[in-house]
N, C-alpha and C. Protein backbone atom coordinates (compact mmCIF):
# COMPACT_ATOMS: atom_id res chain seq x y z
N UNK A 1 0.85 -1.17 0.00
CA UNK A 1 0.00 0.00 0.00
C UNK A 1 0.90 1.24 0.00
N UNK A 2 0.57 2.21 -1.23
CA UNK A 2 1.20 2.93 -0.73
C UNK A 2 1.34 4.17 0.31
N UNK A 3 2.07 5.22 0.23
CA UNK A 3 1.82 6.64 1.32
C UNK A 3 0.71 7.42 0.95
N UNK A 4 0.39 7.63 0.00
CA UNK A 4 -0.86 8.47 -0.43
C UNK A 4 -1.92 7.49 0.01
N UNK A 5 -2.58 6.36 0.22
CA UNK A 5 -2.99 5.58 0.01
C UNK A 5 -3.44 5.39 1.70
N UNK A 6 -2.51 5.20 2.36
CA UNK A 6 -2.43 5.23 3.91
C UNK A 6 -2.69 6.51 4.44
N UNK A 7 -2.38 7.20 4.33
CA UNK A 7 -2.39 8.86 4.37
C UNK A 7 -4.29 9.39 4.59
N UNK A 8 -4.97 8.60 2.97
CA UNK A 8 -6.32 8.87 2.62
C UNK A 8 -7.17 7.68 3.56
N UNK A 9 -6.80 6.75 4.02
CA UNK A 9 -7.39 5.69 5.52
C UNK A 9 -7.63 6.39 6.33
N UNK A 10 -6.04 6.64 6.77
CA UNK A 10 -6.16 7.60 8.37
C UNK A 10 -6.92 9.04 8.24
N UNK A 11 -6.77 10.14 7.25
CA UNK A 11 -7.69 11.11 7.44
C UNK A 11 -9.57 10.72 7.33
N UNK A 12 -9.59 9.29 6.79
CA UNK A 12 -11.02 8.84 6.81
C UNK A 12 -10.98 8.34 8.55
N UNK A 13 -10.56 7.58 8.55
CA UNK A 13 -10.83 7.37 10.26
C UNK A 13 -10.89 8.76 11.27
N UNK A 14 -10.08 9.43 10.66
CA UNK A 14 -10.06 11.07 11.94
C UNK A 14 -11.34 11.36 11.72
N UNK A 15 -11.74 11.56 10.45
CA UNK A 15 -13.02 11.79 9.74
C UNK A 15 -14.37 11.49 10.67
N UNK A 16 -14.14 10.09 10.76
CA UNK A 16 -14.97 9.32 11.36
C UNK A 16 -15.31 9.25 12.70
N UNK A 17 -14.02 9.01 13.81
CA UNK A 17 -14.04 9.63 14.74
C UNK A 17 -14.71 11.01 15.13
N UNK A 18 -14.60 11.63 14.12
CA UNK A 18 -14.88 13.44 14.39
C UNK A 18 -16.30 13.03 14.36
N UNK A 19 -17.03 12.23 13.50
CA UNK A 19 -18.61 12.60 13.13
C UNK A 19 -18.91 11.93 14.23
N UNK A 20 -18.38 10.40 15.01
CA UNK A 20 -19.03 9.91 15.51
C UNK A 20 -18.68 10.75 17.36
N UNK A 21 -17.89 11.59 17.62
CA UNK A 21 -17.98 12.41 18.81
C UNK A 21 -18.90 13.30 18.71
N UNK A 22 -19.17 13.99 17.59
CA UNK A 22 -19.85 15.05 17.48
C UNK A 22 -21.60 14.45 18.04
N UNK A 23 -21.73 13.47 17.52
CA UNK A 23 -23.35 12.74 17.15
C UNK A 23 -23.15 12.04 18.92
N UNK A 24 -21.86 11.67 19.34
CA UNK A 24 -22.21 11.08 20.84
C UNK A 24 -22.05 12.50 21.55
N UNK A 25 -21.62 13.35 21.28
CA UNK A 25 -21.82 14.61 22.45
C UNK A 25 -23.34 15.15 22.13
N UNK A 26 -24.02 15.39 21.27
CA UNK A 26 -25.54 15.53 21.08
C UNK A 26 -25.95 14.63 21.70
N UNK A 27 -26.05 13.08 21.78
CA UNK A 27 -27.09 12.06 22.47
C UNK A 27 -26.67 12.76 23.97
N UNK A 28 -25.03 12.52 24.19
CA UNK A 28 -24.99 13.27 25.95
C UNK A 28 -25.76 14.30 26.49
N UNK A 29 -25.57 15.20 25.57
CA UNK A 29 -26.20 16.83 26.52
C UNK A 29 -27.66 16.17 25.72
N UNK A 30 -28.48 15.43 25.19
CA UNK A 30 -29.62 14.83 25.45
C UNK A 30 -30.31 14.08 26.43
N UNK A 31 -28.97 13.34 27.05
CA UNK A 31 -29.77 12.54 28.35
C UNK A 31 -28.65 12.96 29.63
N UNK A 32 -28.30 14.56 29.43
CA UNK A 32 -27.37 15.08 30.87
C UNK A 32 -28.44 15.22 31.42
N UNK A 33 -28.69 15.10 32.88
CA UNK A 33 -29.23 15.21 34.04
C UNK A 33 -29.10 16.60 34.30
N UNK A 34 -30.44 17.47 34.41
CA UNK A 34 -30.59 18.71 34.47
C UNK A 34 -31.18 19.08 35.81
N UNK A 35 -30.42 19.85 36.44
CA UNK A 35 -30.84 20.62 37.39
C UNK A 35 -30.64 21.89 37.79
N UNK A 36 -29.68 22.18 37.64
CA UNK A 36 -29.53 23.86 37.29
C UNK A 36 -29.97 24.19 35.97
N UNK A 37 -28.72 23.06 34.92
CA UNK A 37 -28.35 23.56 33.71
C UNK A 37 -26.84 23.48 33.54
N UNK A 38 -26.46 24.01 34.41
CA UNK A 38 -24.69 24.54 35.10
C UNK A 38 -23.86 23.61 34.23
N UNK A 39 -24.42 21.67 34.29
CA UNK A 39 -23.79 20.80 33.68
C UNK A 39 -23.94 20.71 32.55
N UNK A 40 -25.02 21.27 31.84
CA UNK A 40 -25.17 20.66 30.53
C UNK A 40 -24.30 21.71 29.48
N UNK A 41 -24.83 22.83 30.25
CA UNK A 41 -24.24 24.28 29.67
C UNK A 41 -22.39 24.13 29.38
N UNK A 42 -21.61 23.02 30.50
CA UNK A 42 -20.10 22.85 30.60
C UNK A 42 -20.02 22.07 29.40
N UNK A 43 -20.55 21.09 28.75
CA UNK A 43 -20.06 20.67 27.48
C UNK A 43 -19.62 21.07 26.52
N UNK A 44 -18.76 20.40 25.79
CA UNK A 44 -18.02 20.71 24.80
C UNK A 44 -17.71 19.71 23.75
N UNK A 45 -17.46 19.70 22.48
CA UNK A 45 -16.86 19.03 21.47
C UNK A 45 -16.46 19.32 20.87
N UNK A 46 -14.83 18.97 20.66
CA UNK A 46 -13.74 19.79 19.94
C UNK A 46 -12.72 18.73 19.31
N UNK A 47 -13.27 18.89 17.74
CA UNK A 47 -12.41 17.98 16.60
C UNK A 47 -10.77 18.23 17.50
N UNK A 48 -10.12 17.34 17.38
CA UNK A 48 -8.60 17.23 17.25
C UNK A 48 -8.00 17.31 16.36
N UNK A 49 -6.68 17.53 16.35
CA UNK A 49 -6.04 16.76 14.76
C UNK A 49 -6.17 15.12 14.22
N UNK A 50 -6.09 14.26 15.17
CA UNK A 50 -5.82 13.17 15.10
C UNK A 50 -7.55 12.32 15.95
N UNK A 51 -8.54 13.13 16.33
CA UNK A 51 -9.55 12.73 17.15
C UNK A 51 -10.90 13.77 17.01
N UNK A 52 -11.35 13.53 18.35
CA UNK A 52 -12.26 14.40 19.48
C UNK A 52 -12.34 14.24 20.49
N UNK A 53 -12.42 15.10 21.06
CA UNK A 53 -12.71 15.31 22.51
C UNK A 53 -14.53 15.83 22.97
N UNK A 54 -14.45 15.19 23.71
CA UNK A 54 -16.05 15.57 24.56
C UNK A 54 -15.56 15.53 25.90
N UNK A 55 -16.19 17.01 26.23
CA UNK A 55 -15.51 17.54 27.83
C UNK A 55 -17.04 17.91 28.62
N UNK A 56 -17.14 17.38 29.61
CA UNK A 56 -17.88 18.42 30.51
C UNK A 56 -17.15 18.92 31.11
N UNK A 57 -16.86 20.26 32.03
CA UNK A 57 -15.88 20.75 32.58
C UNK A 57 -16.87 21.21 34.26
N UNK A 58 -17.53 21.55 34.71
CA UNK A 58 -18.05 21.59 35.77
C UNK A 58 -17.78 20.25 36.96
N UNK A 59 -17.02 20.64 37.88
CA UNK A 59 -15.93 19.69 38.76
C UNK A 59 -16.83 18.79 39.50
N UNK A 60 -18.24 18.94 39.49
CA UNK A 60 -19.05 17.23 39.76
C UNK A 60 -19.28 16.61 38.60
N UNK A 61 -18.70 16.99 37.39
CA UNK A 61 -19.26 16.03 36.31
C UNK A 61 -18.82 14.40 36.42
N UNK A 62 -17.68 14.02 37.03
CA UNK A 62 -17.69 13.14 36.84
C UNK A 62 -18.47 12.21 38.03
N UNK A 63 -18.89 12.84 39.29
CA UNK A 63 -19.47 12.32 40.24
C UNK A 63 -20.95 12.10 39.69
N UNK A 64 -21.45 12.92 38.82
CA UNK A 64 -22.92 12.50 38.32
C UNK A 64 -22.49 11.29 37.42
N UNK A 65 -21.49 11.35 36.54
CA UNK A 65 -21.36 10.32 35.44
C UNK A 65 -21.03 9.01 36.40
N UNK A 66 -20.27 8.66 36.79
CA UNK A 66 -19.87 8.00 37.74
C UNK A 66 -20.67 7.22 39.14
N UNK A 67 -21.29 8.33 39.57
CA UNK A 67 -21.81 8.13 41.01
C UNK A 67 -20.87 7.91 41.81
N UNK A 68 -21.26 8.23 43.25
CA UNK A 68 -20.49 8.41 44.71
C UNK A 68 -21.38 7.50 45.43
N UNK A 69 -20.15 6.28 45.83
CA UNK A 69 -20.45 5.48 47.16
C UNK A 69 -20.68 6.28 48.57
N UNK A 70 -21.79 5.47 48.89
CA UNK A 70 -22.57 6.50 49.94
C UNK A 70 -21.02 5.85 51.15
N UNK A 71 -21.43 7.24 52.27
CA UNK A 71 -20.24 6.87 53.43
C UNK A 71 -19.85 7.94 53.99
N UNK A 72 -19.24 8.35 55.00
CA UNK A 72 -18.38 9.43 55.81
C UNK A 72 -17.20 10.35 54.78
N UNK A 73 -17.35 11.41 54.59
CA UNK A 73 -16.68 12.42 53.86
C UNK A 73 -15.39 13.19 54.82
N UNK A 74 -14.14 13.15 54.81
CA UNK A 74 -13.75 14.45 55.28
C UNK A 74 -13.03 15.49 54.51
N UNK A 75 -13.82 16.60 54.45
CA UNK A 75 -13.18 17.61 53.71
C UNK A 75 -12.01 18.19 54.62
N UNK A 76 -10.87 18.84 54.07
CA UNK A 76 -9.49 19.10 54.69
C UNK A 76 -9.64 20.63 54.45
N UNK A 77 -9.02 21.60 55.64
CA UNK A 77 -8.82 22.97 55.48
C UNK A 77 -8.67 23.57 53.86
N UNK A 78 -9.54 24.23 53.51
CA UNK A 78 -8.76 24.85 52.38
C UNK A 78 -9.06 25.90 52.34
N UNK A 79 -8.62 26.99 51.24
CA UNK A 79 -9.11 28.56 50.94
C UNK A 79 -10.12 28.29 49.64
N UNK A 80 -10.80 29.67 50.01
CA UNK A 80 -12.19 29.24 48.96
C UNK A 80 -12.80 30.26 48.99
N UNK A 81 -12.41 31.24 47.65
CA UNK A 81 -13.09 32.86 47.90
C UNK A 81 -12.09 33.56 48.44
N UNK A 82 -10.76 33.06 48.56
CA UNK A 82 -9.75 34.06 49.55
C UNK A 82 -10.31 33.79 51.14
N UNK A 83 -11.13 32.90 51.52
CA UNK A 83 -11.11 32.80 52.72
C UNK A 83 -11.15 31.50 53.02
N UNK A 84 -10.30 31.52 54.54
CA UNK A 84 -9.76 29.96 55.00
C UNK A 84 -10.97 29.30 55.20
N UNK A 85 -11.34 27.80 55.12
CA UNK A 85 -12.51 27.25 55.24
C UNK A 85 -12.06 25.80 56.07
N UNK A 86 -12.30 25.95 57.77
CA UNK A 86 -12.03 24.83 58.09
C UNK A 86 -12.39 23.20 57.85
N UNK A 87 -11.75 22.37 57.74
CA UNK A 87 -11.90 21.02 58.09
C UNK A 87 -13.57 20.44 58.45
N UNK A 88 -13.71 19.80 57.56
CA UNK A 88 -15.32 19.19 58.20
C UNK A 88 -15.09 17.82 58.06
N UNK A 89 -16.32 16.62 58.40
CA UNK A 89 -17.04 15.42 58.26
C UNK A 89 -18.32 15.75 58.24
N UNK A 90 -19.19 14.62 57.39
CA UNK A 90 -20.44 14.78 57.06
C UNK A 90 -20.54 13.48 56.66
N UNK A 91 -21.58 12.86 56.51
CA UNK A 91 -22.10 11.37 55.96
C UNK A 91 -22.89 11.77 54.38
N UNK A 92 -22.20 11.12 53.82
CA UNK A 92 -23.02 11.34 51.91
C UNK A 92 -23.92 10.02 51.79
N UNK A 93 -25.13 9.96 51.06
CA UNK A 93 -26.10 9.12 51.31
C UNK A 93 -25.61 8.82 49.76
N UNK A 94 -24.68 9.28 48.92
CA UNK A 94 -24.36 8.46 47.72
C UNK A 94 -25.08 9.08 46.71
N UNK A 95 -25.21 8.60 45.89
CA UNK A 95 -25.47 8.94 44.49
C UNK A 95 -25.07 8.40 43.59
N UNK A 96 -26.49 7.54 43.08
CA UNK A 96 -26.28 6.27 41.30
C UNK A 96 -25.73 6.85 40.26
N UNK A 97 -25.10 6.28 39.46
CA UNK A 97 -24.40 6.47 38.44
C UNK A 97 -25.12 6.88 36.96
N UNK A 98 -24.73 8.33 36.65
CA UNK A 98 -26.19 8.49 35.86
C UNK A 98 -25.44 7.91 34.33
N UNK A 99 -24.38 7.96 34.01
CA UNK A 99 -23.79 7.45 32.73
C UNK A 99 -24.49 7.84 31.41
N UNK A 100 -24.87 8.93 31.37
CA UNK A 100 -24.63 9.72 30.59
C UNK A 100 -23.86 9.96 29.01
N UNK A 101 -22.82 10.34 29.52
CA UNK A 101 -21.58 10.07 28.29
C UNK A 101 -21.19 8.87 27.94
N UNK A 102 -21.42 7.78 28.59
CA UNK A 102 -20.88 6.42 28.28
C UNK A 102 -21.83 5.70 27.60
N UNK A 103 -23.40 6.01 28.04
CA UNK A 103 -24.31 5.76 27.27
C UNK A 103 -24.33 6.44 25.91
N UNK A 104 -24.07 7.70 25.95
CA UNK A 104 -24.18 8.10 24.35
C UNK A 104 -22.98 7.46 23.13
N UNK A 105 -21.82 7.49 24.11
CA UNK A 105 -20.88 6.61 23.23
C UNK A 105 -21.08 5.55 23.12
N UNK A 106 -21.72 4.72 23.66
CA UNK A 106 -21.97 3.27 23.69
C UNK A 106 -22.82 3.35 22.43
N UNK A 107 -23.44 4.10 22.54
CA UNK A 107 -24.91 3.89 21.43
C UNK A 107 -24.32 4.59 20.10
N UNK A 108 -23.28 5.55 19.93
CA UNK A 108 -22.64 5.99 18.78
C UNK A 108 -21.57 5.07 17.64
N UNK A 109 -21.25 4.64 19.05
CA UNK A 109 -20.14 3.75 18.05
C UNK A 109 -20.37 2.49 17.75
N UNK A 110 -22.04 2.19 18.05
CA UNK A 110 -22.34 0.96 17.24
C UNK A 110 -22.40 1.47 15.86
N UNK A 111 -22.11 2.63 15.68
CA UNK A 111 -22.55 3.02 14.28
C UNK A 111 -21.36 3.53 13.74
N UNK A 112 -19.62 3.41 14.34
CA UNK A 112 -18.90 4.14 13.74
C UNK A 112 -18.64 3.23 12.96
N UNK A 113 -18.64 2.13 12.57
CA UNK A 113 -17.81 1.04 11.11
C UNK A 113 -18.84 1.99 10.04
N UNK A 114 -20.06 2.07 10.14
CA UNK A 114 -20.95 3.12 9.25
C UNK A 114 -20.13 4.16 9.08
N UNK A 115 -19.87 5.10 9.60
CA UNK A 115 -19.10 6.47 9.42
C UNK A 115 -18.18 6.27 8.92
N UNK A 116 -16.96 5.49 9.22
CA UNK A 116 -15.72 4.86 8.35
C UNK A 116 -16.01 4.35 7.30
N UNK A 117 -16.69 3.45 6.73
CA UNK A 117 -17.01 3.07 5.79
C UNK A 117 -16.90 3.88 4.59
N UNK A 118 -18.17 5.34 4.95
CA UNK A 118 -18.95 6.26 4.51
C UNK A 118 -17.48 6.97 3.81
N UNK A 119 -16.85 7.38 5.26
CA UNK A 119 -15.58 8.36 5.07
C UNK A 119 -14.56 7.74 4.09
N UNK A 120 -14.15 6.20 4.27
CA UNK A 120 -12.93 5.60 3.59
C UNK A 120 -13.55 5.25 1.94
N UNK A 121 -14.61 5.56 1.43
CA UNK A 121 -15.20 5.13 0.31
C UNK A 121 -15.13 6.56 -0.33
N UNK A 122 -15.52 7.88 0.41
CA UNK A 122 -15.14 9.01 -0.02
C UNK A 122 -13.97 9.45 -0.24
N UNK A 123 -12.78 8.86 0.74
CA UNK A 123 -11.46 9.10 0.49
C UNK A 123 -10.48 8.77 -0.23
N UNK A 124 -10.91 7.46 -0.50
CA UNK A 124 -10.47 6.39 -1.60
C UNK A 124 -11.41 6.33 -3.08
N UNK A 125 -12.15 7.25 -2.93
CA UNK A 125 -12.94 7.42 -4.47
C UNK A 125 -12.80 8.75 -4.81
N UNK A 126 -12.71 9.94 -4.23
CA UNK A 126 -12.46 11.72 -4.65
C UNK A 126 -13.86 11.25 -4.84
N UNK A 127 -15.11 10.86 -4.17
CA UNK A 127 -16.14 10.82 -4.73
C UNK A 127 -16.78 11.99 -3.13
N UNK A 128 -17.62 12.67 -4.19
CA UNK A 128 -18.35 13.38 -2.85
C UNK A 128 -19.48 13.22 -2.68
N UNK A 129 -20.54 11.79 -2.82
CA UNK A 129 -21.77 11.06 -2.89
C UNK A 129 -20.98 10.53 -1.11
N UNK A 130 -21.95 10.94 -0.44
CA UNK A 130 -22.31 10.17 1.12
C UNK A 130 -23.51 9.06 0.94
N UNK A 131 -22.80 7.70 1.46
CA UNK A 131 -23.73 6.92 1.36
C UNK A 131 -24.29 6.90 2.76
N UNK A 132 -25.35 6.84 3.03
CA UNK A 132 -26.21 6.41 4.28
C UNK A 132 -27.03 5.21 4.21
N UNK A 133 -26.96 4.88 5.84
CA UNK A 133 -27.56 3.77 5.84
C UNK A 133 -28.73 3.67 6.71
């Protein structure tokens, strides 16, 4: 095979990747768990060179995605606002795992050999007909 040849694969797979983050960050901020907003509003999806990325950035995101084993907490002195905030314990009653993002990727990339396909048939033909399925 040659370099041109390999070259037109891999930009179909980036390709592919890209469509299929884009289509799993829509299903996510579709089934994010809304209660302010605060979380859904932190998403993001941002082609790479070589990928994508899907970010929530709000610092419980991963405790909603995830969930927290219920149990005894101790938070440690810190500053917060410029002001010192002592040391606590508290009991957390937990919180189920809402999975979210893992669900939307789960459900996207049954469909990325589709997107590759789509992409490596366009890349390897200069054809600009998208086949769908």
């Amino acid at each position: 095979m040659d370099k041109n040849t390999k070259d037109r694969i891999k930009q179909a797979l980036i390709k592919a990747i890209q469509k299929s983050g884009k289509a799993a960050f829509i299903k996510s901020q579709t089934n994010c768990p809304v209660d302010s907003g605060d979380l859904n509003k932190s998403g993001s999806n941002t082609d790479l060179p070589n990928g994508a990325e899907v970010a929530y950035r709000k610092e419980y995101a991963s405790m909603v995605e995830r969930g927290v084993q219920a149990g005894n907490r101790h938070i440690h002195p810190h500053v917060r606002a410029g002001k010192v905030v002592k040391g606590y314990s508290y009991y957390s009653r937990g919180q189920p795992a809402q999975q979210f993002i893992r669900k939307a990727f789960d459900e996207e990339f049954n469909n990325f050999s589709n997107n590759f396909d789509n992409e490596l048939r366009i890349s390897l033909s200069g054809s600009a007909r998208r086949i769908t399925h």
